[in-house]
Protein backbone atom coordinates (compact mmCIF):
# COMPACT_ATOMS: atom_id res chain seq x y z
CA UNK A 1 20.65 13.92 32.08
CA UNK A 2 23.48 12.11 33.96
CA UNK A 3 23.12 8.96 36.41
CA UNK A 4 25.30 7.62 38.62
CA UNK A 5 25.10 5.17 41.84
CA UNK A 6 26.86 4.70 44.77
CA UNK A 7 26.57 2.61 47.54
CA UNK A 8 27.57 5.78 50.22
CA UNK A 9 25.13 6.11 53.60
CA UNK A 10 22.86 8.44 52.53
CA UNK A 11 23.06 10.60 55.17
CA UNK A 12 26.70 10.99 54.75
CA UNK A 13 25.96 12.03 51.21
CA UNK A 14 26.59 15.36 50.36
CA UNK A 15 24.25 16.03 47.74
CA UNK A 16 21.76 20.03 47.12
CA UNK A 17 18.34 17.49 47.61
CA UNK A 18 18.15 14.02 48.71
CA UNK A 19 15.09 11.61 48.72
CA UNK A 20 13.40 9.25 50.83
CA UNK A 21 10.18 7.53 50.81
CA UNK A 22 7.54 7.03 53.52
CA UNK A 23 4.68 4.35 53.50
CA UNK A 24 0.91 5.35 53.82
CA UNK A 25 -0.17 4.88 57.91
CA UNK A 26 3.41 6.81 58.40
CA UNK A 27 5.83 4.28 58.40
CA UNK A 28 9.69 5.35 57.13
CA UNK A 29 11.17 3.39 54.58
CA UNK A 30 13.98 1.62 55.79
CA UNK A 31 16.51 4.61 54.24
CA UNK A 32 14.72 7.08 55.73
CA UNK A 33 14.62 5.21 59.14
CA UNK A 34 18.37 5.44 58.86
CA UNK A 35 18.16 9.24 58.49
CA UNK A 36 15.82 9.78 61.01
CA UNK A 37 18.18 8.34 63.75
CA UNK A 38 20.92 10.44 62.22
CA UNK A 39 18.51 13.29 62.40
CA UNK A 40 17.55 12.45 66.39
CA UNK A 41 14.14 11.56 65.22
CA UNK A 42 13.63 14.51 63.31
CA UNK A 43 11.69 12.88 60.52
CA UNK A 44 9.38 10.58 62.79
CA UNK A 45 8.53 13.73 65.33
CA UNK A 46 7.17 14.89 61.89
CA UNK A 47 5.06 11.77 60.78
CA UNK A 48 3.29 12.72 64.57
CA UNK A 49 2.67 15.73 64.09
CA UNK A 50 0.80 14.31 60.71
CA UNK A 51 2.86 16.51 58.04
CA UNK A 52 3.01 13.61 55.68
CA UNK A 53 0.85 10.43 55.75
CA UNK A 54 2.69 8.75 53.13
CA UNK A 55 -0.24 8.78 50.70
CA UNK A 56 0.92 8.13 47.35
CA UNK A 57 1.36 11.24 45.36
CA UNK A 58 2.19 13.28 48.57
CA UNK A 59 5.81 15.00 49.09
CA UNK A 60 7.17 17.11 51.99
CA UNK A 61 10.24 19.30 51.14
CA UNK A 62 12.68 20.09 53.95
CA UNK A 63 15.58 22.00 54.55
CA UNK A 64 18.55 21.67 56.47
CA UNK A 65 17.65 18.38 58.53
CA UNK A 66 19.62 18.24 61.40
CA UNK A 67 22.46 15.16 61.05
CA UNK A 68 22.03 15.35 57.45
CA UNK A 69 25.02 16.18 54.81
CA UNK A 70 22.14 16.90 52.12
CA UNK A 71 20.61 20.74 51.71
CA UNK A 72 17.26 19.44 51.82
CA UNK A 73 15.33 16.07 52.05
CA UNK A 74 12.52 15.04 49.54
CA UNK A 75 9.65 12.75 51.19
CA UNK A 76 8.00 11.10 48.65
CA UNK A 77 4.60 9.02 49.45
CA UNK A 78 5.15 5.40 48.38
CA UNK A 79 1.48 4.38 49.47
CA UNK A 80 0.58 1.08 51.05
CA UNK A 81 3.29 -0.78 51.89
CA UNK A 82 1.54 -3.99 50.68
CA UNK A 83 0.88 -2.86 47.56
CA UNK A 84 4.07 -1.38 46.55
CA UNK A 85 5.39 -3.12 43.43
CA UNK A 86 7.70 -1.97 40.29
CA UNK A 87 4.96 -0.04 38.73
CA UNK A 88 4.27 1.88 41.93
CA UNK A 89 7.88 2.03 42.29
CA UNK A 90 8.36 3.91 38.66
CA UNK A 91 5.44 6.22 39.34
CA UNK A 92 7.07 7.24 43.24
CA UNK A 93 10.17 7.76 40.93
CA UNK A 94 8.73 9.93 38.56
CA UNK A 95 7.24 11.89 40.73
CA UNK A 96 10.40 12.82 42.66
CA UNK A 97 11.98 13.82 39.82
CA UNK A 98 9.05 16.12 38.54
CA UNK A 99 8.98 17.92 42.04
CA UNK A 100 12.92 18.19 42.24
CA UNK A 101 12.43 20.02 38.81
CA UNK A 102 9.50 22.20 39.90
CA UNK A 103 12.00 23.19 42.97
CA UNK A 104 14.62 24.37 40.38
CA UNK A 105 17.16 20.72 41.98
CA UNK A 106 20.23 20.90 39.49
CA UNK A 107 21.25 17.29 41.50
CA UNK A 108 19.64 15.35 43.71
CA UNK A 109 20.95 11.78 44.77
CA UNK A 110 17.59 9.20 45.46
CA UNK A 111 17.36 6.52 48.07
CA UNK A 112 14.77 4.95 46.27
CA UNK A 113 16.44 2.20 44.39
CA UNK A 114 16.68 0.55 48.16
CA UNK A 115 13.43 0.56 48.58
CA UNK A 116 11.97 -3.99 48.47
CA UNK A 117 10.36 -4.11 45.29
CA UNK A 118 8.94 -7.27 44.85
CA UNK A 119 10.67 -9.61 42.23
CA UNK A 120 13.22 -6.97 41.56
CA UNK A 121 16.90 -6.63 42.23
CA UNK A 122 19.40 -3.72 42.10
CA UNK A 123 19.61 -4.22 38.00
CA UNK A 124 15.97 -3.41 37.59
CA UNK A 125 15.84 -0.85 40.31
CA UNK A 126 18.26 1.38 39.28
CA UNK A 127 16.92 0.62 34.83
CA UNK A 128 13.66 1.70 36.03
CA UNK A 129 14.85 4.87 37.94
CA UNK A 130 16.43 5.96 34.95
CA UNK A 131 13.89 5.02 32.57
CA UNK A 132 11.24 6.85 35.03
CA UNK A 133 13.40 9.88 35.76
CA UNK A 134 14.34 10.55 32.25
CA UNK A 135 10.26 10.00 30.81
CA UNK A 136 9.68 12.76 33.66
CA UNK A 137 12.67 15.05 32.32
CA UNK A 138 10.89 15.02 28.76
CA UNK A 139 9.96 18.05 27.10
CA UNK A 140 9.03 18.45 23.14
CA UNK A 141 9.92 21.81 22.22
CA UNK A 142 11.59 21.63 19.04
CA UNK A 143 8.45 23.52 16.83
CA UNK A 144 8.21 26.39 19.57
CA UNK A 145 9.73 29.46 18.58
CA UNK A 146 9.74 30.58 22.22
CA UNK A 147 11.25 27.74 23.88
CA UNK A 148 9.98 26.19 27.11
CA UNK A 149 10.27 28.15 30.35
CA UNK A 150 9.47 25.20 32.42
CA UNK A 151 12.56 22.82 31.38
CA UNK A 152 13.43 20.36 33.79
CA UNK A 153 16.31 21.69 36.17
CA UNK A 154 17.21 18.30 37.33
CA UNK A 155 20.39 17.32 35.70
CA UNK A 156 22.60 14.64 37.57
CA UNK A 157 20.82 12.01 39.80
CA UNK A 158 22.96 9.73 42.05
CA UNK A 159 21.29 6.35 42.89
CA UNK A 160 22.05 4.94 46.21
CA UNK A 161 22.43 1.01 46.37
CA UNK A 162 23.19 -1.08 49.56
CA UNK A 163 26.17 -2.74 48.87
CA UNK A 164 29.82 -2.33 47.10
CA UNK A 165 28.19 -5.71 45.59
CA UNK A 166 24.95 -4.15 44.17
CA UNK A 167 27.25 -1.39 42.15
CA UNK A 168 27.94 -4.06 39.59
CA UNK A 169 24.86 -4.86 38.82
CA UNK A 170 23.20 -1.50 39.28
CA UNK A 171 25.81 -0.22 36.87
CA UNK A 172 24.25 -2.75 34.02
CA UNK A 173 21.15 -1.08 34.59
CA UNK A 174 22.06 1.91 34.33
CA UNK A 175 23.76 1.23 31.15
CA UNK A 176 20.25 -1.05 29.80
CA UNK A 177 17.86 2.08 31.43
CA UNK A 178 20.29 4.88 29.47
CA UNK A 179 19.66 3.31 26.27
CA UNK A 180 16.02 1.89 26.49
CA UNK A 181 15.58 5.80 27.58
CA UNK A 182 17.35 7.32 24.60
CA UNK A 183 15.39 5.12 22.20
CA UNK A 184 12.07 6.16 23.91
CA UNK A 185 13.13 9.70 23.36
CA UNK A 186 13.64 9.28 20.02
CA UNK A 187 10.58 7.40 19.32
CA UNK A 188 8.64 10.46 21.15
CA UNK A 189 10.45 12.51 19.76
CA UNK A 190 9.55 11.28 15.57
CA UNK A 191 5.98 10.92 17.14
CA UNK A 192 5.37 14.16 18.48
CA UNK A 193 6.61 15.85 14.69
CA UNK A 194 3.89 17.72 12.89
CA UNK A 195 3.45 15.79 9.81
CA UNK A 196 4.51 18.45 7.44
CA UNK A 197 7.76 17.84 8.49
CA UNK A 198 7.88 14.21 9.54
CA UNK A 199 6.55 12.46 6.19
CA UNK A 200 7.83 9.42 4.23
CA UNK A 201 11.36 11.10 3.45
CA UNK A 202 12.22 12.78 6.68
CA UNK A 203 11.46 9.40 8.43
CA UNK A 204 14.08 7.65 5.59
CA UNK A 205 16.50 10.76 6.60
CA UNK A 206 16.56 9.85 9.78
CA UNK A 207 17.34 6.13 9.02
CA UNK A 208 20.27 7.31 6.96
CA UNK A 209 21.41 9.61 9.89
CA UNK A 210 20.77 7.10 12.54
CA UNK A 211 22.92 4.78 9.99
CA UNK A 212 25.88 7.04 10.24
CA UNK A 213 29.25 5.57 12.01
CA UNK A 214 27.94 2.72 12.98
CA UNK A 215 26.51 -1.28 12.26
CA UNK A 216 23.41 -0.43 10.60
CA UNK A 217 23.25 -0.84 6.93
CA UNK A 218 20.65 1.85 5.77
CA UNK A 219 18.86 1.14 2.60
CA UNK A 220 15.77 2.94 0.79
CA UNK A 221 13.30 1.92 -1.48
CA UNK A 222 11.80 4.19 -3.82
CA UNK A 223 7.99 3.75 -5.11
CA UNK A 224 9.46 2.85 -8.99
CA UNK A 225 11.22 -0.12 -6.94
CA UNK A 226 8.68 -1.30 -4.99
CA UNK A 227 6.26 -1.28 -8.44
CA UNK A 228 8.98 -3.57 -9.84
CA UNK A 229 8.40 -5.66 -6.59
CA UNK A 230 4.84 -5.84 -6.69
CA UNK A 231 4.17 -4.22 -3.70
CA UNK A 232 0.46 -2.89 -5.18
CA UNK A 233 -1.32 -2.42 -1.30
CA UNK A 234 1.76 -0.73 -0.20
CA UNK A 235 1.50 1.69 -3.55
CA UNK A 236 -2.56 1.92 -3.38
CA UNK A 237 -2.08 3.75 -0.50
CA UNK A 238 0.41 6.48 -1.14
CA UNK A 239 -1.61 7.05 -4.16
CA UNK A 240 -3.68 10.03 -2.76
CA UNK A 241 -0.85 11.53 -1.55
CA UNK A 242 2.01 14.18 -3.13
CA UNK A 243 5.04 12.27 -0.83
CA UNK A 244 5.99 9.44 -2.13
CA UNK A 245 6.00 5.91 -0.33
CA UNK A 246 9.46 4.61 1.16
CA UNK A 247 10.20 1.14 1.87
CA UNK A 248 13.33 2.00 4.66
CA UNK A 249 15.40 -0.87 5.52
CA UNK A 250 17.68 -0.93 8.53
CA UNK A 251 20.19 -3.74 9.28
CA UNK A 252 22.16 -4.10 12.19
CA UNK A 253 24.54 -6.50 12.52
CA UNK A 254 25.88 -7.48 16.09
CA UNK A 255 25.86 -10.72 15.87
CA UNK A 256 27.48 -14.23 14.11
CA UNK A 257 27.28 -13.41 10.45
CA UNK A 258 24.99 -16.50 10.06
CA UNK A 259 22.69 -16.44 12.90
CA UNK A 260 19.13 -15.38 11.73
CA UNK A 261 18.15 -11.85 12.85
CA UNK A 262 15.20 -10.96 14.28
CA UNK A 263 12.76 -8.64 12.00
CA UNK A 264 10.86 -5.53 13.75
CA UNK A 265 8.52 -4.16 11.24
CA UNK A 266 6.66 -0.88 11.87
CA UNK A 267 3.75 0.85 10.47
CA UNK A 268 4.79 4.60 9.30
CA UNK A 269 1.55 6.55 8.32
CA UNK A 270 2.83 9.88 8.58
CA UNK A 271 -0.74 11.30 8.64
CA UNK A 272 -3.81 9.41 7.83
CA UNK A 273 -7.25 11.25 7.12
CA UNK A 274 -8.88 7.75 6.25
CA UNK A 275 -8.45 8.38 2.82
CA UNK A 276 -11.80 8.55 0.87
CA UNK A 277 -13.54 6.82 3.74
CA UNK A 278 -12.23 9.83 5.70
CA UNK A 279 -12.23 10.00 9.35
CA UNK A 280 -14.74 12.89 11.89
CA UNK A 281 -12.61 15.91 11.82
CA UNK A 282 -13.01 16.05 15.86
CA UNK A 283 -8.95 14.59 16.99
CA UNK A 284 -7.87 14.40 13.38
CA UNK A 285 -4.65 16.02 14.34
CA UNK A 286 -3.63 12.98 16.28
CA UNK A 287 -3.18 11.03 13.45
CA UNK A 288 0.32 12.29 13.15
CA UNK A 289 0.97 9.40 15.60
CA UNK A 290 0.02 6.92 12.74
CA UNK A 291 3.29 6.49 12.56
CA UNK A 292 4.29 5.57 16.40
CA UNK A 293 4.79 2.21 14.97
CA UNK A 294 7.77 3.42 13.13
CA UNK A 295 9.17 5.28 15.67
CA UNK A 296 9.21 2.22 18.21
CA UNK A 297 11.70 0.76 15.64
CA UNK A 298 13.72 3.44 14.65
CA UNK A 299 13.64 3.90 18.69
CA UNK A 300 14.87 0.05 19.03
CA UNK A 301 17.36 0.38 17.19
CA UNK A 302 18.76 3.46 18.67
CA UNK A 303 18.77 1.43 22.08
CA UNK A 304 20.22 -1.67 19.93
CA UNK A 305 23.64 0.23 18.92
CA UNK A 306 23.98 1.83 22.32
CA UNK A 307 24.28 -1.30 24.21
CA UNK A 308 26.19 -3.10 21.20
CA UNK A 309 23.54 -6.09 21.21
CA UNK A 310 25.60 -9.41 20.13
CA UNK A 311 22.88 -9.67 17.78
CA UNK A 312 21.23 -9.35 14.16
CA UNK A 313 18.53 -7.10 13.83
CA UNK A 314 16.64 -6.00 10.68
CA UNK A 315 14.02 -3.10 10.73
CA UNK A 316 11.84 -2.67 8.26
CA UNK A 317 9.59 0.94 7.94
CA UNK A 318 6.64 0.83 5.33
CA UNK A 319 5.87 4.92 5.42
CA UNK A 320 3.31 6.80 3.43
CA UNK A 321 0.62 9.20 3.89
CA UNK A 322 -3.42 8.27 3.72
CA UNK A 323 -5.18 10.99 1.89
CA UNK A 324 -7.99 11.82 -0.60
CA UNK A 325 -7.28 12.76 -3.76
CA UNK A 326 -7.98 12.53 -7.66
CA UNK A 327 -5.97 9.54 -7.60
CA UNK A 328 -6.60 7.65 -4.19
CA UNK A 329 -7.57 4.24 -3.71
CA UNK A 330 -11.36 3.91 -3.54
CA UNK A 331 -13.47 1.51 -1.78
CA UNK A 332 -14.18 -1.73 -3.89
CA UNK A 333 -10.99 -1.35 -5.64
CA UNK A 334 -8.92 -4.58 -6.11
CA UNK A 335 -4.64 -4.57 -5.54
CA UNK A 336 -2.46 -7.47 -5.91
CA UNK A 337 -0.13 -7.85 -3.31
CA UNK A 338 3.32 -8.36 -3.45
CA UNK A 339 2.99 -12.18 -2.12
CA UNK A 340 0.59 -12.50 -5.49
CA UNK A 341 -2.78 -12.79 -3.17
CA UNK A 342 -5.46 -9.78 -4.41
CA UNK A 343 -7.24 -7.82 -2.41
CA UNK A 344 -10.62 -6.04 -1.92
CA UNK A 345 -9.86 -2.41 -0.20
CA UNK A 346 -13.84 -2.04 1.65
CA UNK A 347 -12.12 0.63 3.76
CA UNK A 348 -9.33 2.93 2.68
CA UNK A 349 -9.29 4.09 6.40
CA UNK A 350 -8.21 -0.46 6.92
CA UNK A 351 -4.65 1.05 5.47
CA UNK A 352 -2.33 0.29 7.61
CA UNK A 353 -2.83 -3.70 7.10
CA UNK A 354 -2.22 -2.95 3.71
CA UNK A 355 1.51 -1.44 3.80
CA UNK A 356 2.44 -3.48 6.57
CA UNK A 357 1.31 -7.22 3.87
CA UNK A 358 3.63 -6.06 1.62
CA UNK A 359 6.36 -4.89 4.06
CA UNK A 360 5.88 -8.62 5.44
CA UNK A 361 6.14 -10.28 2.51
CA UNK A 362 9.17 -8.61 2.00
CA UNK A 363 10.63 -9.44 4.85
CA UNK A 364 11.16 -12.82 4.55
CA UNK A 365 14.05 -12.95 2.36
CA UNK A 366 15.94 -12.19 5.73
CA UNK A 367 14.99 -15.71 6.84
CA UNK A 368 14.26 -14.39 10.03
CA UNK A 369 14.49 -15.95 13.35
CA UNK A 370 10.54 -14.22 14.54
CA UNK A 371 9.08 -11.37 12.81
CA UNK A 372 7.43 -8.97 14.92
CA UNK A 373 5.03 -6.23 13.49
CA UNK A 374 4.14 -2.93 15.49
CA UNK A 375 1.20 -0.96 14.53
CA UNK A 376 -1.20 1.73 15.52
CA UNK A 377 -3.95 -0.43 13.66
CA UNK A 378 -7.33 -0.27 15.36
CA UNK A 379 -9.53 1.57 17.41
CA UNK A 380 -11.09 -1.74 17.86
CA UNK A 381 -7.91 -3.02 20.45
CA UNK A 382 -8.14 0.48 22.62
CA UNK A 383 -12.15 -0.68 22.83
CA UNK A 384 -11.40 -3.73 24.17
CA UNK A 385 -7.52 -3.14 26.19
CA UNK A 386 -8.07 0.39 26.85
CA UNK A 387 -4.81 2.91 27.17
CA UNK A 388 -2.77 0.45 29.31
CA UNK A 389 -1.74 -2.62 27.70
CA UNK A 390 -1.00 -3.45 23.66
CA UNK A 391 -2.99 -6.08 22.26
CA UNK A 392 -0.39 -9.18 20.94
CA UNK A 393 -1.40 -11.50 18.63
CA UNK A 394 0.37 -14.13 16.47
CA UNK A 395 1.56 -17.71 15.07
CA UNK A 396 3.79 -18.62 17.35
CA UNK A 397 2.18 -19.66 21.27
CA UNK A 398 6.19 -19.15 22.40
CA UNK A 399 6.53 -15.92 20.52
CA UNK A 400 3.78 -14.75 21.99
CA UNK A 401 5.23 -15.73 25.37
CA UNK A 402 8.52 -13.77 24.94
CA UNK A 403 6.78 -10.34 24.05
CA UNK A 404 4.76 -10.82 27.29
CA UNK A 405 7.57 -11.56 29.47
CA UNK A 406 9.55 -8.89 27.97
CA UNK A 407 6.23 -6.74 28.52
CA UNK A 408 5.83 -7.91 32.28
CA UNK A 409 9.63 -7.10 33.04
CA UNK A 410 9.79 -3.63 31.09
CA UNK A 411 6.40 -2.46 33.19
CA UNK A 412 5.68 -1.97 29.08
CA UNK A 413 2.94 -4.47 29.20
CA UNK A 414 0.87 -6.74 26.62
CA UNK A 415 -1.77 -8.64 26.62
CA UNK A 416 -2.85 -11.89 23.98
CA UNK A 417 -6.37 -11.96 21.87
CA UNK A 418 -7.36 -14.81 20.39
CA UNK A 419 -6.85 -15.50 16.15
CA UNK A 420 -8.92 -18.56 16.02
CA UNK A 421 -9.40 -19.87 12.21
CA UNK A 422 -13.73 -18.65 12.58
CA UNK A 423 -12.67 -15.57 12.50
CA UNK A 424 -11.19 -15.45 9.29
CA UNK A 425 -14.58 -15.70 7.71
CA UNK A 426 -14.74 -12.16 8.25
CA UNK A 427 -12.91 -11.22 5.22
CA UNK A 428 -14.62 -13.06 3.01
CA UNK A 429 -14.95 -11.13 -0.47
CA UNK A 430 -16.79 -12.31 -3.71
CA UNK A 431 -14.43 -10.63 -6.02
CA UNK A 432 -10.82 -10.55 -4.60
CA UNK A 433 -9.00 -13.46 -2.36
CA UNK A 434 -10.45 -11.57 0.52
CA UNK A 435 -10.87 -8.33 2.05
CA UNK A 436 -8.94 -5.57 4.19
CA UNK A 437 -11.87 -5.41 6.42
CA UNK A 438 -14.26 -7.67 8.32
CA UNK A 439 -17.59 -6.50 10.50
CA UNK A 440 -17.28 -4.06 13.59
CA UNK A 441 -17.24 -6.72 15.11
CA UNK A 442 -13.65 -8.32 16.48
CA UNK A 443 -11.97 -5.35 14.86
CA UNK A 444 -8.94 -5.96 16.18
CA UNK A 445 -8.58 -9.35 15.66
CA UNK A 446 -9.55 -10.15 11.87
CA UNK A 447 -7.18 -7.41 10.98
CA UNK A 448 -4.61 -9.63 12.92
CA UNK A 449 -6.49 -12.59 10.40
CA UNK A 450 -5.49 -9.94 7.65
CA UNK A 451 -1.85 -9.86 8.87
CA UNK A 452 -1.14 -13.72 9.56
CA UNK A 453 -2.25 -14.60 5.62
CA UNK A 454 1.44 -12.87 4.68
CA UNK A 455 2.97 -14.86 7.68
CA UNK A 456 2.68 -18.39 7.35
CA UNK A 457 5.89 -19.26 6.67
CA UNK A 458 7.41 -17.21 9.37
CA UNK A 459 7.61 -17.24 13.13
CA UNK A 460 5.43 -14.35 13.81
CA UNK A 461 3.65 -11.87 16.04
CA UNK A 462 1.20 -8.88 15.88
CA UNK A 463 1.51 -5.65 18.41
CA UNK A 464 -1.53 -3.58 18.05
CA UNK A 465 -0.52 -0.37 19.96
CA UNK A 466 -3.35 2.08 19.17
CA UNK A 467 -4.18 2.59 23.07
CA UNK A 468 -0.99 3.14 23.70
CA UNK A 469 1.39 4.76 21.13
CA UNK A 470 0.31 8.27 22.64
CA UNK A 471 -1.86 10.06 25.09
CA UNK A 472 -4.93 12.68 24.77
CA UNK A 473 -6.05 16.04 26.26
CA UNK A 474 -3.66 17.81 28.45
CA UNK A 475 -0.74 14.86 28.03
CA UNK A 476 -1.51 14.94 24.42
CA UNK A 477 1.55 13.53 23.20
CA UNK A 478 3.83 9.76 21.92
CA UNK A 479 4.57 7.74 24.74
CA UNK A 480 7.81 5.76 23.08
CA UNK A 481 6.23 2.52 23.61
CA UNK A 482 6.94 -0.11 23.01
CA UNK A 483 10.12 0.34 22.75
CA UNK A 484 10.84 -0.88 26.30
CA UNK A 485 9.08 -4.16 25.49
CA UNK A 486 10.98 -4.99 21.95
CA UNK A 487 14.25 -3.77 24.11
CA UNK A 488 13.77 -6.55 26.63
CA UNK A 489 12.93 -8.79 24.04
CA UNK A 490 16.02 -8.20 22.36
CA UNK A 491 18.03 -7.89 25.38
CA UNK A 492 16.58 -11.83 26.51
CA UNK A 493 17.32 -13.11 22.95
CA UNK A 494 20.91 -12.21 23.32
């Protein structure tokens, strides 16, 4: 897909499709007030005659508008005026570009980006256009053996600004939306993998290829290594599995060679059954997204070395399978971790906590600046956030901060729960130094507890993303988040 903008009066532009937006009650968007005087009122005899009411999710496709350059005109409902904000302006933009695709549009140009979006300027309008666009250009096709009839057409998109001004800025966001894009693909695109073919050493090919020609120093750990490390909750769960656990390390250095890097840290379950506390059978097949955590780093990075971040970036990718065998870990066993602490497994299905200790033990010989962990880790956080935001959690009250700024600005949101010291009590266990579970209760929170025992010397946070790694029923599929978040988070550190 290829983006450009230019600050040319639209209806000069000489473009196959170009779109405009129109406000619910009928009102024309500014832009398309413009082209309905250069159309002689074509467009407002229209809004009389009540073909479009400006409802959002409405769209009226015309051709040959009198006055215009463009072969046809794409009215897009924005909705209520009042109401119209950057996440309404990302859906509108979708939208267009799923319709311009259903009408077979090669190239369109979009007027959108001069729509007033509250808080926004012409950086974050034209990111989020191509963010939008490209998430609505997304197809997963690469296990079909008949490939997809219904590929996007739309291939070029020109973005209109207002001003010769706005092009400089609009071009750094379409440079920032280009590469948070191409790292969501890629996260989708790891997620969406059957997990016969995306296990522990496909994920640790990738970092090698991903490694290739460029400032990321690629390293893997084998299991033999990680035993010699002490990494026993790491190990206790790959035990049931034939793949063998990798500990993938990926360090990119942008910036000073002393300043402390930031540490992304992502859960890679390449398919968990539960283990012997196995899961229902009923959506099984969705835990090939165990491993979305993963992807959002390997998907971060991606973005990282496209924009050439003046910065220092480790990622680190615990990645195993979670099955029952012979040889699996069985509740009431006892590991040692790798930061010497023991633990009482209650739950072999509580697994992801246990890859992720060791991974954050590990770590911190980085001497890292924050630590941030991603994980698909309860069902407990989509009970209580639902499929909208990701639970945050963590040490740090200015940490914390950061990821939800960086969530508010990416429209990749998070919220905070609460880690109060009561409920720590939860893991209490009379043979180990504690458990990998607590009650039902709080689910999502004392596995956070779980976490922050491996992270006291570190400034650290907790992203629980299990509402929103990937979707169900007919959108079954990964989403790529959060890599928009940790991209703005990145992008604001340096």
């Amino acid at each position: 897909m290829q983006f450009s903008i230019n600050d040319i009066k639209p209806e000069q532009l000489h473009t196959a499709c170009l779109v405009a937006g129109i406000f619910a009650g009928g009102k024309l968007a500014p832009a398309a007030q413009t082209l309905d005087k250069a159309s002689h009122g074509y467009l407002s005899k229209l809004v009389k005659d009540g073909a479009l009411e400006g409802r959002s999710g409405q769209h009226l496709l015309l051709f040959k508008v009198p006055g215009l350059s463009a072969g046809q005109l794409l009215l897009m409902g924005l909705g209520k005026e009042k109401d119209f904000n950057l996440q309404a302006y990302r859906k509108v933009t979708y939208q267009a570009a799923r319709v311009l695709s259903d009408n077979g549009a090669k190239e369109a140009a979009s007027t959108l980006p001069l729509l007033a979006v509250s808080d926004t300027d012409a950086y974050q309008r034209v990111r989020h256009a191509v963010e939008a666009t490209a998430e609505a250009n997304y197809r997963f096709d690469q296990c079909k053996g008949k490939k997809d009839n219904h590929k996007p057409t739309l291939q070029k998109l020109v973005l209109l600004v207002a001003s010769r001004g706005e092009l400089t800025t609009g071009e750094h966001g379409l440079r920032d939306g280009n590469a948070i894009a191409a790292g969501v693909v890629l996260a989708k695109n790891l997620g969406n993998l059957p997990p016969n073919i995306c296990t522990p050493a496909y994920l640790a090919n990738e970092a090698r290829k991903l490694g290739k020609g460029g400032k990321l120093k690629v390293t893997v750990l084998e299991e033999a290594h990680m035993k010699k490390l002490g990494m026993g909750a790491l190990l206790a769960v790959s035990r049931g599995s034939r793949q063998p656990a990798k500990l993938i390390i990926m360090e990119y250095h942008g910036g000073p060679r002393n300043a402390q890097p930031q540490v992304l840290v992502g859960k890679g379950i390449t398919f968990d059954s539960g283990g012997i506390s196995i899961k229902p059978s009923a959506a099984m097949d969705e835990m090939k997204f165990d491993m979305c955590g993963a992807a959002s780093v390997f998907g971060t990075l991606k973005a990282v070395m496209q924009l050439d971040l003046k910065i220092n970036l480790v990622g680190i990718v615990p990645s195993s399978e979670n099955l029952p065998d012979g040889n699996a870990v069985k509740p009431s066993d006892i590991v040692k971790t790798m930061s010497g602490q023991t633990v009482e497994i209650l739950n072999t299905d509580a697994e992801g906590r246990l890859i992720l200790c060791d991974a954050l033990t590990y770590a911190q010989r980085f001497k890292p600046a924050a630590i941030v962990d991603i994980a698909t880790l309860t069902g407990a956080c989509v009970i209580a956030l639902g499929h909208v935001v990701s639970g945050v959690f963590g040490n740090d009250d200015s940490l914390i901060k950061e990821l939800w700024n960086a969530g508010e600005k990416s429209t990749d949101r998070a919220w905070q729960l609460p880690m109060y010291d009561d409920y720590q009590e939860g893991l209490k266990s009379n043979f180990a130094d504690f458990a990998n579970v607590g009650g039902r209760e709080g689910g999502a929170i004392t596995a956070a507890c779980y976490l922050s025992r491996f992270t006291k010397e570190m400034r650290w946070a907790h992203l629980d993303i299990a509402g929103t790694a990937w979707k169900s029923n007919a959108e079954k599929g990964a989403t790529g988040r959060p890599v928009p978040l940790l991209v703005q988070y990145l992008l604001d550190r340096a």
